[in-house]
Structures are given as C-alpha cells and as structure tokens.
N, C-alpha and C. Protein backbone atom coordinates (compact mmCIF):
# COMPACT_ATOMS: atom_id res chain seq x y z
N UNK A 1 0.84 -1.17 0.00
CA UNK A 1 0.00 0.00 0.00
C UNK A 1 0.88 1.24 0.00
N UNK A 2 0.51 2.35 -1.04
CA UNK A 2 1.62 3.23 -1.53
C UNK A 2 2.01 4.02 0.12
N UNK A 3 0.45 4.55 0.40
CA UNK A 3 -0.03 5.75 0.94
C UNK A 3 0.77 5.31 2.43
N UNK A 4 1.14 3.98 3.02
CA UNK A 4 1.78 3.45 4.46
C UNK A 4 2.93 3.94 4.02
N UNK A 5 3.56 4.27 2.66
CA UNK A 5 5.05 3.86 2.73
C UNK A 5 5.79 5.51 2.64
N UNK A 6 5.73 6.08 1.33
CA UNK A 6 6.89 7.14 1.35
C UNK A 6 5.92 8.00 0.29
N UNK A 7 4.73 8.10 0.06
CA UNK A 7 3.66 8.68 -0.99
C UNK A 7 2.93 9.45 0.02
N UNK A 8 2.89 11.09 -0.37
CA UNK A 8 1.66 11.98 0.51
C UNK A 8 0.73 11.07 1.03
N UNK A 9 -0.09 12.00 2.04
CA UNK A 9 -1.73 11.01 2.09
C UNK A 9 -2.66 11.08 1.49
N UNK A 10 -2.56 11.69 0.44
CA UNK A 10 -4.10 11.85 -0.69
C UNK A 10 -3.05 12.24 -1.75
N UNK A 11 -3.04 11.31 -2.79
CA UNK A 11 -3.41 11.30 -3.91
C UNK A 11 -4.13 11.39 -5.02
N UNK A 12 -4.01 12.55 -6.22
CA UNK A 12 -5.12 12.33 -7.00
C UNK A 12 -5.33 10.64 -7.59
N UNK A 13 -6.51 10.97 -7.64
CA UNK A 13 -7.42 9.49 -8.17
C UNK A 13 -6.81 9.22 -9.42
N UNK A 14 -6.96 7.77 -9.90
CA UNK A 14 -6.59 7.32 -11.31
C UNK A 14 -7.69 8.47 -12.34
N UNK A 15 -8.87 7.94 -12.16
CA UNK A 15 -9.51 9.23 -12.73
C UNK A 15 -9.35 10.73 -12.96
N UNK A 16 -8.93 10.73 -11.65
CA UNK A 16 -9.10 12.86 -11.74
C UNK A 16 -8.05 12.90 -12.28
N UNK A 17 -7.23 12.68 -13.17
CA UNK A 17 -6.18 13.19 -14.74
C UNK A 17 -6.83 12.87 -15.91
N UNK A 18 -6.54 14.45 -16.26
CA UNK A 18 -7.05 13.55 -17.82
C UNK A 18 -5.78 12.86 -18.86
N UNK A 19 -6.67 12.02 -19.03
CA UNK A 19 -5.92 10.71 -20.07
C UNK A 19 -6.57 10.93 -21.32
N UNK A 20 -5.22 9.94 -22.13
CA UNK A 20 -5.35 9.55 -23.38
C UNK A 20 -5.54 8.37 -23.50
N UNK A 21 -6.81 7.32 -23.65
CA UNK A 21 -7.13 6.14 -23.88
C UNK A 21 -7.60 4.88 -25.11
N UNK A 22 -7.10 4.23 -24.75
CA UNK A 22 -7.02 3.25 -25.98
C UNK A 22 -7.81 3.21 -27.39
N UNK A 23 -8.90 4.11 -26.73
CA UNK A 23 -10.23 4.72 -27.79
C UNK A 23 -9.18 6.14 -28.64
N UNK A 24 -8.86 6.55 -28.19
CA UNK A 24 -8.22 7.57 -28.53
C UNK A 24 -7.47 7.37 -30.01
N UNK A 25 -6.55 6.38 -29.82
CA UNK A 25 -5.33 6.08 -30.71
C UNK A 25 -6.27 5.77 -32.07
N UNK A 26 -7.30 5.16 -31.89
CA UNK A 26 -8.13 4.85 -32.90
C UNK A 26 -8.92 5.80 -33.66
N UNK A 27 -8.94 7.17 -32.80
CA UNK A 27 -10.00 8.34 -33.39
C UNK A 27 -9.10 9.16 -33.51
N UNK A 28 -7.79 9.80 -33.25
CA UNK A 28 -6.78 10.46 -33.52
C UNK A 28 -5.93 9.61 -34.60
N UNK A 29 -5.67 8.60 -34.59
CA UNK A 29 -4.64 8.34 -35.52
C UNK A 29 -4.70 7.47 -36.88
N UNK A 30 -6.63 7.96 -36.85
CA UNK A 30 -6.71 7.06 -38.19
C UNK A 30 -6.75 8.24 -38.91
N UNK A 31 -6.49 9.40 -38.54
CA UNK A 31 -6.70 10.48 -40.08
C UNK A 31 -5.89 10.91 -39.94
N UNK A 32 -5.82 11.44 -41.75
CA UNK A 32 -4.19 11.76 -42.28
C UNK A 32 -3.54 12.35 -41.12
N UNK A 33 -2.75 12.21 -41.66
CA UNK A 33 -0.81 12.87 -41.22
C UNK A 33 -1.16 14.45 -41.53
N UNK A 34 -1.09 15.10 -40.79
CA UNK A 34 -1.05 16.48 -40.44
C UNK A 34 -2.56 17.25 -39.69
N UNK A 35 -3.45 16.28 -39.88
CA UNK A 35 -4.68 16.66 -39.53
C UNK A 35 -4.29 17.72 -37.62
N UNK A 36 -5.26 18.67 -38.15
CA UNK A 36 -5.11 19.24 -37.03
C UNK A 36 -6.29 19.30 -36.05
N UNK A 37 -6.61 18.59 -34.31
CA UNK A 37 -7.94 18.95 -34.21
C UNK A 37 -7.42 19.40 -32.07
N UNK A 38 -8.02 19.79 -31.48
CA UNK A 38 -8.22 20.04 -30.16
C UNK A 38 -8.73 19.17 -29.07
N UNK A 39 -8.02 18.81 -28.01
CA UNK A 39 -8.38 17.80 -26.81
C UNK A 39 -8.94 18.50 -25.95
N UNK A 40 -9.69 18.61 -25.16
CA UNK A 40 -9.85 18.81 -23.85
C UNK A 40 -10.47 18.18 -22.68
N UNK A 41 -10.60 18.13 -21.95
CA UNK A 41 -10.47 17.32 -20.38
C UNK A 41 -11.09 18.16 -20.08
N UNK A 42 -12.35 17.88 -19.08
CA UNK A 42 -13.75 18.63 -17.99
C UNK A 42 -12.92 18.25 -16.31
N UNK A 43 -13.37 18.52 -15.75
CA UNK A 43 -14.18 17.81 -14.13
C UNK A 43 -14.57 18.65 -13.57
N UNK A 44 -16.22 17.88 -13.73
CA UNK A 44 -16.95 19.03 -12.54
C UNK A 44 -17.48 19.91 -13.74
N UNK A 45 -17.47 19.68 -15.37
CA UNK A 45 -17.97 20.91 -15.90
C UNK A 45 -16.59 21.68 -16.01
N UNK A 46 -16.07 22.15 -15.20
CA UNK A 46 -14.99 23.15 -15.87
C UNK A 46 -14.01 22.40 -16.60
N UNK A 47 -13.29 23.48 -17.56
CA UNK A 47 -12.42 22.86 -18.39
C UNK A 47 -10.97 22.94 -17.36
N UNK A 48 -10.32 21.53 -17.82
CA UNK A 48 -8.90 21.44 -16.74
C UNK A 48 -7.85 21.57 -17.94
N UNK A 49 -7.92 21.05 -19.18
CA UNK A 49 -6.80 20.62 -19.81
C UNK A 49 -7.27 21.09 -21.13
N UNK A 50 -6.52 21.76 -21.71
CA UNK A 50 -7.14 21.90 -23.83
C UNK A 50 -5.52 22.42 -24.25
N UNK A 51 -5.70 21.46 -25.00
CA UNK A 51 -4.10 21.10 -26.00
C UNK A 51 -4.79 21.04 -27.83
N UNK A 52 -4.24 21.28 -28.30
CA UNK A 52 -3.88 21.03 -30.31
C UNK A 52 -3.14 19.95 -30.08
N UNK A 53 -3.69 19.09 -31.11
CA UNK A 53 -2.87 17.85 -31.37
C UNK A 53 -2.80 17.74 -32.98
N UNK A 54 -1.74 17.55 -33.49
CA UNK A 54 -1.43 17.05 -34.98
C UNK A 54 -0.91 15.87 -35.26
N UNK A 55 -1.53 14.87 -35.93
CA UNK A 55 -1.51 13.37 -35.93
C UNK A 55 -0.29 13.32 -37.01
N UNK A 56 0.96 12.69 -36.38
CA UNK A 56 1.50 12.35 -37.68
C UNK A 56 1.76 11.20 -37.84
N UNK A 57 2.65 9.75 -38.82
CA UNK A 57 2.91 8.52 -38.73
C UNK A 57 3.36 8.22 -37.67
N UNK A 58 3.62 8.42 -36.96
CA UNK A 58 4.48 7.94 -35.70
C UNK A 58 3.77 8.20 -34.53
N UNK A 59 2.69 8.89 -33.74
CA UNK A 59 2.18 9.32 -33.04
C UNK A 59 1.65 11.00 -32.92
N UNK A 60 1.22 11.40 -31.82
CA UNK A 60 0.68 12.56 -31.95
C UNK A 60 1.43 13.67 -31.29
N UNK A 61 1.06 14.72 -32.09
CA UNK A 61 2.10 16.02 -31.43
C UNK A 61 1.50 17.11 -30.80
N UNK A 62 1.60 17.17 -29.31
CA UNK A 62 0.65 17.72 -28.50
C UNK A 62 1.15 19.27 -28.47
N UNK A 63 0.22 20.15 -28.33
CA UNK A 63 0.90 21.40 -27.95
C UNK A 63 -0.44 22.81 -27.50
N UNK A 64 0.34 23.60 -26.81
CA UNK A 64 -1.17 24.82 -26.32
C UNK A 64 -0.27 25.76 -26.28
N UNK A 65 -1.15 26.61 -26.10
CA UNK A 65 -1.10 28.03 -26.45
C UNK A 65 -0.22 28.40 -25.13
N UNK A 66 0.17 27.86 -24.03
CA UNK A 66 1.07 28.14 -22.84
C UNK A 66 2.33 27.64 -22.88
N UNK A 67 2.77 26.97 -23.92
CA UNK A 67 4.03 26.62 -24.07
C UNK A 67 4.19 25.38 -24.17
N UNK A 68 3.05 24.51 -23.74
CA UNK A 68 3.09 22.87 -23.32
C UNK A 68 3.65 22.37 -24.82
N UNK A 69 4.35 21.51 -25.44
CA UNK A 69 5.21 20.21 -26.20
C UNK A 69 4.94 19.17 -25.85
N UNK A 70 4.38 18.47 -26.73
CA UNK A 70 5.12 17.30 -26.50
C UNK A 70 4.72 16.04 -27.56
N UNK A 71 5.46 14.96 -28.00
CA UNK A 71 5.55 14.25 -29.06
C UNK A 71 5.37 12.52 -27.74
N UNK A 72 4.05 12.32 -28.80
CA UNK A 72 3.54 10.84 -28.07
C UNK A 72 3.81 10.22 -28.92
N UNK A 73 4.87 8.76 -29.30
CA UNK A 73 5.05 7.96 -30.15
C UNK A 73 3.47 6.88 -29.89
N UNK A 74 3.74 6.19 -30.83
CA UNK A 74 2.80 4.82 -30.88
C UNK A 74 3.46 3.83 -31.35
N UNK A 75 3.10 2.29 -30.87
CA UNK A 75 4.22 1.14 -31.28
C UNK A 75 2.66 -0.03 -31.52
N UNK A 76 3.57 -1.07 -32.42
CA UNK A 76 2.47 -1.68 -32.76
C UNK A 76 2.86 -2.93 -32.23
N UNK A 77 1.95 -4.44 -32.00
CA UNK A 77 2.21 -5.56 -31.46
C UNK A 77 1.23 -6.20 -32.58
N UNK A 78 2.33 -7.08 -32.88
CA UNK A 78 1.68 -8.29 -33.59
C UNK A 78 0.64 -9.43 -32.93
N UNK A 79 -0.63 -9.43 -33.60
CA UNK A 79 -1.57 -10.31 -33.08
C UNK A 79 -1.80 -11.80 -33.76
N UNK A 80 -2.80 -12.56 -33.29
CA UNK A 80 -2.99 -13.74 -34.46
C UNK A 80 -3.79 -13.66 -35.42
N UNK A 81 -4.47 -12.35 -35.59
CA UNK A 81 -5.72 -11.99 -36.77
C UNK A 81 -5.61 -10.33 -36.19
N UNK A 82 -4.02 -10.19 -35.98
CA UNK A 82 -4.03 -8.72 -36.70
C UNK A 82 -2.89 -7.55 -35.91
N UNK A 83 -3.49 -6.94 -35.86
CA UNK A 83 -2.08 -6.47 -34.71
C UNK A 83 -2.95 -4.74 -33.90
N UNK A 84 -2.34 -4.68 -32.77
CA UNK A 84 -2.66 -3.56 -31.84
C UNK A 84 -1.57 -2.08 -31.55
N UNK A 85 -2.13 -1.43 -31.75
CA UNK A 85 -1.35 0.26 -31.54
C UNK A 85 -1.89 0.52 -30.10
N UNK A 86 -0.23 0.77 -29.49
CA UNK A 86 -0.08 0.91 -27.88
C UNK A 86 0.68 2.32 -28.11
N UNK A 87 0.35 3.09 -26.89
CA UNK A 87 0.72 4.42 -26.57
C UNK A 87 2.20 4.25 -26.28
N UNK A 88 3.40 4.94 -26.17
CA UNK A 88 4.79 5.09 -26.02
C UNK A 88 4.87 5.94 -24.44
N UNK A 89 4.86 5.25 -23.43
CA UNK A 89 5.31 6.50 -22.81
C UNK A 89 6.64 7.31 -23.27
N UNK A 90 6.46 8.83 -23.08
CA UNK A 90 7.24 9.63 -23.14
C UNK A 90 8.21 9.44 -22.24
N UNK A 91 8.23 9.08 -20.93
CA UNK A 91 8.95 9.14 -19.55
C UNK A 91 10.15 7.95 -19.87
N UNK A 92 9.30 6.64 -19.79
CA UNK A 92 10.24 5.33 -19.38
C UNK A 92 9.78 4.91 -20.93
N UNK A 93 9.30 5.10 -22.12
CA UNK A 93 9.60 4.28 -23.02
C UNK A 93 8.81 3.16 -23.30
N UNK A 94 8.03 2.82 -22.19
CA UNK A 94 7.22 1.37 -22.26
C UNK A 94 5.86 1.54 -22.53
N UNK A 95 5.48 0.49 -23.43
CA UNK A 95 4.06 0.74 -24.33
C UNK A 95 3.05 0.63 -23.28
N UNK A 96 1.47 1.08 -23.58
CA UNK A 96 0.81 1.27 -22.40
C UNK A 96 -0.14 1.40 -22.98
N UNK A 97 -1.76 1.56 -22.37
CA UNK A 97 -3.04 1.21 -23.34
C UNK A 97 -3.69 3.01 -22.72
N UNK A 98 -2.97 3.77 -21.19
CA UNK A 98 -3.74 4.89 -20.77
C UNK A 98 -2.40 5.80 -20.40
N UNK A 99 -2.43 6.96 -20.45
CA UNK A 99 -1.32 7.88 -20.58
C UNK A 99 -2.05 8.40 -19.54
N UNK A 100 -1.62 9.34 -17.98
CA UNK A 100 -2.09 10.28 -17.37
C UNK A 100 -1.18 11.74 -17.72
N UNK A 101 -2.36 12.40 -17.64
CA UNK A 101 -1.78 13.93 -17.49
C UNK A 101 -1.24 14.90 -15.93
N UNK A 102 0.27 14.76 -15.78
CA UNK A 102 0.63 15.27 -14.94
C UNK A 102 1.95 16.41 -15.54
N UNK A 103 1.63 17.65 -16.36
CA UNK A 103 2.85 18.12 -16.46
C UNK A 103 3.09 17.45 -17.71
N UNK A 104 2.58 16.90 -18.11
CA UNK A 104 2.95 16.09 -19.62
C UNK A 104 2.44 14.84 -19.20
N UNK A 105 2.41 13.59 -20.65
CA UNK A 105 1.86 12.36 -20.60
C UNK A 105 2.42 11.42 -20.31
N UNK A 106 2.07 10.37 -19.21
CA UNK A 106 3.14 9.43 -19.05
C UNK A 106 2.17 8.36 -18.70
N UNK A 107 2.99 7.15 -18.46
CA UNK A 107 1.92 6.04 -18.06
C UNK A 107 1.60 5.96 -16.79
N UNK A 108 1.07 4.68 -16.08
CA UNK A 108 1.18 4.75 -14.63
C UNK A 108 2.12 4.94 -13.54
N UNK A 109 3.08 4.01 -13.95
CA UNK A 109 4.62 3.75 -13.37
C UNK A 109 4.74 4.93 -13.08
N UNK A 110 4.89 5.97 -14.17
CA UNK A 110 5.48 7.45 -14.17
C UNK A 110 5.02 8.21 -13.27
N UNK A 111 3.39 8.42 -13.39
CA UNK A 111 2.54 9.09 -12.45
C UNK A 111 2.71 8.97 -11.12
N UNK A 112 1.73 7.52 -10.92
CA UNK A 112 1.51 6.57 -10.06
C UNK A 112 0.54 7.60 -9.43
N UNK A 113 -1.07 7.62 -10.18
CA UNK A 113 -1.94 7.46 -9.84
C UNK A 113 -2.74 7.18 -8.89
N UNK A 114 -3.31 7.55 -7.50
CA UNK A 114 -4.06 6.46 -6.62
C UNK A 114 -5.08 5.21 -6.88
N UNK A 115 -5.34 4.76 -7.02
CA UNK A 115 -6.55 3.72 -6.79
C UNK A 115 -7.26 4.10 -5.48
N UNK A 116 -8.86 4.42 -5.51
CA UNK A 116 -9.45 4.85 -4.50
C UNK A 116 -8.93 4.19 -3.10
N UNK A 117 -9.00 2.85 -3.20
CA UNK A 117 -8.47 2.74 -1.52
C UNK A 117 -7.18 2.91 -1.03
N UNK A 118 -5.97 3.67 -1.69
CA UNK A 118 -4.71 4.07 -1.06
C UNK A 118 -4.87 5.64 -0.61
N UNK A 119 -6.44 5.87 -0.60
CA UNK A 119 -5.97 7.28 -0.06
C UNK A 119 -6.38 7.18 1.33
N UNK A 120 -6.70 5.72 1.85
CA UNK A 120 -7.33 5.57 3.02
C UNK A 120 -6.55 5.25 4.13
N UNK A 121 -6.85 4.82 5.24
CA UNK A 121 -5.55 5.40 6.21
C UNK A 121 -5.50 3.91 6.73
N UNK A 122 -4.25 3.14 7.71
CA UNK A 122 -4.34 1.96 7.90
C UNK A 122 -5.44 1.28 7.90
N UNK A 123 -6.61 1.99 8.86
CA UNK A 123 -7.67 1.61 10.01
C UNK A 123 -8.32 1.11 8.66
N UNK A 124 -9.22 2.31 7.13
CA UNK A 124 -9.42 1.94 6.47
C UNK A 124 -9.15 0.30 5.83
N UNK A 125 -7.76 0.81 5.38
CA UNK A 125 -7.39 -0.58 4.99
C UNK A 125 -8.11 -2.56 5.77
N UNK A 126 -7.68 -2.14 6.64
CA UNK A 126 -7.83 -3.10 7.59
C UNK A 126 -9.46 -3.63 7.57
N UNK A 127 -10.39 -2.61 7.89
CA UNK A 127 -11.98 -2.57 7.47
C UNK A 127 -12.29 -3.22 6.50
N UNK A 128 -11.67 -3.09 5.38
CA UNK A 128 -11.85 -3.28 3.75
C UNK A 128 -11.12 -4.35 3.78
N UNK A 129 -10.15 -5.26 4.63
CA UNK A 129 -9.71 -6.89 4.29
C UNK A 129 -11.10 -7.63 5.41
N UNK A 130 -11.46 -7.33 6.05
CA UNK A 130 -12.10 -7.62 7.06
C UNK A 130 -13.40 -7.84 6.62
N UNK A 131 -14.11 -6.75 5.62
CA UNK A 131 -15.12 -7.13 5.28
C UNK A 131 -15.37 -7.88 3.94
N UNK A 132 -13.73 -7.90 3.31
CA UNK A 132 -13.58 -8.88 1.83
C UNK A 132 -13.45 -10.09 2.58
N UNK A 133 -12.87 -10.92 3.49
CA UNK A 133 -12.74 -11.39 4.28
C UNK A 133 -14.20 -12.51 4.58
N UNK A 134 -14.71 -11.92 4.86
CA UNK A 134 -16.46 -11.92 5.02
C UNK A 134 -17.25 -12.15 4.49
N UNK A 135 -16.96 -11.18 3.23
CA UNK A 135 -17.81 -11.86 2.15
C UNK A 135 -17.56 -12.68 1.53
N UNK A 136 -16.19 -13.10 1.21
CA UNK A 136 -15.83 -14.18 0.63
C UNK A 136 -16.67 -15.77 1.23
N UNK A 137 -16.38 -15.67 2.90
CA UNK A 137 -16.93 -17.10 3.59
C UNK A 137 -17.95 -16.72 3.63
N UNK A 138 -18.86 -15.47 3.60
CA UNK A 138 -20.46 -15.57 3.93
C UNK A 138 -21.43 -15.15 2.67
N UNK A 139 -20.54 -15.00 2.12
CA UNK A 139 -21.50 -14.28 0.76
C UNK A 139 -22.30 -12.81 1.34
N UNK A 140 -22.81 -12.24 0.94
CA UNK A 140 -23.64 -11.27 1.36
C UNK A 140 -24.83 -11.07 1.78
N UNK A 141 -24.58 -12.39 2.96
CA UNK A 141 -25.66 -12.70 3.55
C UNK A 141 -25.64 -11.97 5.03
N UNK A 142 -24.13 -11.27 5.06
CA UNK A 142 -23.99 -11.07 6.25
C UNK A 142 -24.42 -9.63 6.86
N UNK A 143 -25.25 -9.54 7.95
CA UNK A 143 -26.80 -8.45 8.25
C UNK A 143 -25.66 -7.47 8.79
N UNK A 144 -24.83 -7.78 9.69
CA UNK A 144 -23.89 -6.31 10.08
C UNK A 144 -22.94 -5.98 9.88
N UNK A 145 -22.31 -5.12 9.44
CA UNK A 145 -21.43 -4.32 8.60
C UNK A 145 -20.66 -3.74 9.68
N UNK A 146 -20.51 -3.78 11.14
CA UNK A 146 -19.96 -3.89 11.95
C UNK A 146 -18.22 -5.07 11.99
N UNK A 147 -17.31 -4.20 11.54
CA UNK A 147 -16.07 -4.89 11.45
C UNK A 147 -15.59 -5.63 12.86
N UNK A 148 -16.03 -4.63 13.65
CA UNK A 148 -15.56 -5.08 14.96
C UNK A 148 -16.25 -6.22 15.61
N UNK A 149 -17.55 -6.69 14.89
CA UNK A 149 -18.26 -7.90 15.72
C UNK A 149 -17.39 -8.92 15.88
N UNK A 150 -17.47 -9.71 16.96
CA UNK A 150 -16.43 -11.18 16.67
C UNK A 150 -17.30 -12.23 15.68
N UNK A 151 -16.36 -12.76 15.16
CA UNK A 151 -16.73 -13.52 13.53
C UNK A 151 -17.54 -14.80 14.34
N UNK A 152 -16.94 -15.12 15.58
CA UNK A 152 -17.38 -16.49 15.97
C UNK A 152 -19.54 -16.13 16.22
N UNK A 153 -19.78 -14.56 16.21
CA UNK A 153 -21.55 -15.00 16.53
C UNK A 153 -21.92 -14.95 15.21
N UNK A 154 -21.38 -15.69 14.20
CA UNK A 154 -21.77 -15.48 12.79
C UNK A 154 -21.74 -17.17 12.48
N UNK A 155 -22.81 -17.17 12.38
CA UNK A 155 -23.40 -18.99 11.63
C UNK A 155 -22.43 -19.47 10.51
N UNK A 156 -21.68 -20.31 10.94
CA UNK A 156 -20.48 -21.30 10.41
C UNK A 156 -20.86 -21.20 8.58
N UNK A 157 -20.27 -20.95 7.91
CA UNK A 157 -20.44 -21.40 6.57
C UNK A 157 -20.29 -22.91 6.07
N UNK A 158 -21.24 -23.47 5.14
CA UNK A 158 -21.43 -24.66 4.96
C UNK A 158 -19.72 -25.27 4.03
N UNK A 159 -20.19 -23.87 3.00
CA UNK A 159 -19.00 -24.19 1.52
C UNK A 159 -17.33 -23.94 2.36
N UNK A 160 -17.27 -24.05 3.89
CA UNK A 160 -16.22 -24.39 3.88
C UNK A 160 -15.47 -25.25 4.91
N UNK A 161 -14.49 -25.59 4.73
CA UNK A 161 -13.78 -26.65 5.26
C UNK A 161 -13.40 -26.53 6.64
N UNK A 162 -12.93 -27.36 7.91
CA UNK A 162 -12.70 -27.06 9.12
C UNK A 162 -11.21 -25.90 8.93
N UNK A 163 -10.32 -26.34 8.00
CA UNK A 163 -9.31 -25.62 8.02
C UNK A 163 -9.52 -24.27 7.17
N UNK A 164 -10.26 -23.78 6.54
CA UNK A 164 -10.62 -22.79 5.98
C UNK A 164 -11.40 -21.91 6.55
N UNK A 165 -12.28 -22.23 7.16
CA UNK A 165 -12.80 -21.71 8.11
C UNK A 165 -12.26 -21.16 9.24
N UNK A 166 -10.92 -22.09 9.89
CA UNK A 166 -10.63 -21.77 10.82
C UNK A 166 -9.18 -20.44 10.57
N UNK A 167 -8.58 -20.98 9.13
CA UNK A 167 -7.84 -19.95 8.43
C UNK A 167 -8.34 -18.66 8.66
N UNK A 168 -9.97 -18.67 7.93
CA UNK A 168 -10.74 -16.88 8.13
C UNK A 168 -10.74 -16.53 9.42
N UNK A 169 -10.97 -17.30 10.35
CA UNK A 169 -10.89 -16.76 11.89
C UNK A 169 -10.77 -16.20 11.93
N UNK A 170 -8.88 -16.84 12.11
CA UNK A 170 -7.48 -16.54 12.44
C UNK A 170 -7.12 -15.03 11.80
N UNK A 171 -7.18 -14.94 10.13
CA UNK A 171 -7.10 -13.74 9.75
C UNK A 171 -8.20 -12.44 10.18
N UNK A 172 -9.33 -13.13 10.41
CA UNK A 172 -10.17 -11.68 10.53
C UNK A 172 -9.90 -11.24 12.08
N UNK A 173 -9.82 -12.15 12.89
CA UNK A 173 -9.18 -11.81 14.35
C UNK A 173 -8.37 -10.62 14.60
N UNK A 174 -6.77 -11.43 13.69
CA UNK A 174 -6.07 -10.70 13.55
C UNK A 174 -5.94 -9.29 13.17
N UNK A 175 -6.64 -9.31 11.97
CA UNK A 175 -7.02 -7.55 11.52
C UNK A 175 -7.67 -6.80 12.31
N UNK A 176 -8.70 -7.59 13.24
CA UNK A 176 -9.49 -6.63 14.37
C UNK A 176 -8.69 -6.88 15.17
N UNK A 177 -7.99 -7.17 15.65
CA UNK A 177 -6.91 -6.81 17.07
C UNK A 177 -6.23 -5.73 16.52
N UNK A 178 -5.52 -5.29 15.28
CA UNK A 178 -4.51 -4.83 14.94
C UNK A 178 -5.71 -3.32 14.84
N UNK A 179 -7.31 -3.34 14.07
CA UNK A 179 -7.61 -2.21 14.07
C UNK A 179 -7.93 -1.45 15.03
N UNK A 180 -7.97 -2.42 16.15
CA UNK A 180 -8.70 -2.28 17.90
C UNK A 180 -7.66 -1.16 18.55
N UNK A 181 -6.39 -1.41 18.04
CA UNK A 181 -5.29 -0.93 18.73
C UNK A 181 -4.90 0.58 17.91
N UNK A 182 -5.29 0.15 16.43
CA UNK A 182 -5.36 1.34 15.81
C UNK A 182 -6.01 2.75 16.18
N UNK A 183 -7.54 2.36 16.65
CA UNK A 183 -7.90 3.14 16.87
C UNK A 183 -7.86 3.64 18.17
N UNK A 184 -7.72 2.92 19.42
CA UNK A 184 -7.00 3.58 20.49
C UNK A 184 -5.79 3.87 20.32
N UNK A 185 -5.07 4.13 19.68
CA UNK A 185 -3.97 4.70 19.62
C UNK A 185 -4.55 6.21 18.97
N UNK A 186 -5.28 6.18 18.30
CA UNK A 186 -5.86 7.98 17.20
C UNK A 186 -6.37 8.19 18.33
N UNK A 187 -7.38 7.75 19.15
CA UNK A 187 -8.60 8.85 20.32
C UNK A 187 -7.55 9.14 21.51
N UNK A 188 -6.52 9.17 21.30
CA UNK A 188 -5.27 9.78 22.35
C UNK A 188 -4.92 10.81 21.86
C-alpha cells in the first residue's frame, strides 16, 4: 500500500487526470498525417486541460497556447488476426493502453496514480480486508457491517472446510486486534 510507505496522504485518483485512452489512438490516428484537431479534459464541468494535437505517422504532437510540447510515439504488437497500436510513454519508453496527465503524458509507473483505496488510512485498509474477508466465507448474507463484531456470533459457513474456516478466523481476528489498537492509539 503506496499511501503506508513514502507517498503523501491523498493522492489524486486514477480518474481525476485527464488521459489519453485506448479509444483515442483509434479516433486520432486514423486520419491523415497532419490533420489538425483540439483535446480537452472537464471535471466538474470546468475545463482542466485543452491542448492542439497534430496526428503524424508515428504518433501525436501535442501542444497549447502556454508553451506545453510534447511528441507521443505509438508502437504496434503483432496479433494472431491482426495487430494492436499501444501508446509510447514519453517518460520510461514502455508501451501502455492509458497515458495520465501530470505536467505532460506518461503512463502509470510514471505518475503513479491512486486507486481509491490508497488514499485511506491503515484503520481503512484493515476494514476493507475484514469485510472482503467476510464476504468471501459468507456471501452477502452477512446483516452487520460492523467490522468489529467477533466472527465467531456469525453462523459457520457450509461451503467451507474445518481448516478454511478456521484460516478466516485466524485472519479476521487478527485484523481486528490490529484495528482495535489502531484506533485507540488515534482517540489519544
């Protein structure tokens, strides 16, 4: 998990950048070589991002009226009934199907994007194995959404085994001891 290690605590979302996506390469780079047309990126209704792009053989050539450059290659992969056009990152070079916009286009690696649950804080985390946890052995049959209940007043699941069962315990135990302590440690 990024957000435990050496990454701020909120990250923008994979979403909130605007990207260039796999739909893209197909509606930008099937017309001629020099065609000239305009991108822009919303959220929320307002405009965040508007660039000129000019399609040439090789990829697209980004640029705005503030100074922004920049040249997106495209690379192709051979298929068994045909072949696929992948984006170039600019940064590291390596082909990619979504480019984010940070300062220019790059892939994930480059960015590194959040995924909604790394902007969440251990305790989060822990909640969210606890109740995957759960649903996995109970299906979504289970009435309280209470992480902290003990698993043992919850009616044994049929579809599983003495040692599987006793595996989920063991793990969901564990995560509620560890979030138990979590959170008396924050109300100090």
């Amino acid at each position: 998990m990024a957000n435990f290690h050496n990454h701020p605590r909120i990250r923008c979302r994979n979403y909130e950048y605007p990207r260039l996506i796999p739909s893209d390469i197909k509606k930008y780079l099937s017309l001629p070589n020099g065609s000239r047309h305009s991108l822009s990126w919303s959220k929320n209704g307002q405009l965040v991002l508007k660039l000129h792009a000019i399609t040439t053989s090789y990829g697209l050539y980004l640029n705005s009226c503030k100074g922004f450059q920049q040249l997106i290659l495209t690379t192709w992969t051979k298929l068994k009934n045909g072949s696929r056009q992948w984006w170039l990152c600019p940064e590291c070079h390596n082909r990619c199907s979504l480019l984010y916009f940070d300062n220019g286009f790059a892939c994930r690696h480059c960015i590194k994007p959040a995924y909604e649950c790394q902007n969440g804080s251990r305790g989060d985390y822990l909640a969210r194995k606890i109740r995957e946890l759960r649903s996995k052995a109970w299906g979504n049959d289970v009435d309280n959404d209470d992480v902290l209940e003990s698993i043992y007043t919850m009616p044994r699941p049929e579809n599983l085994s003495d040692s599987q069962y006793h595996s989920v315990c063991q793990r969901v135990t564990r995560y509620q001891l560890e979030l138990c302590s979590s959170l008396c440690i924050h109300k100090h």
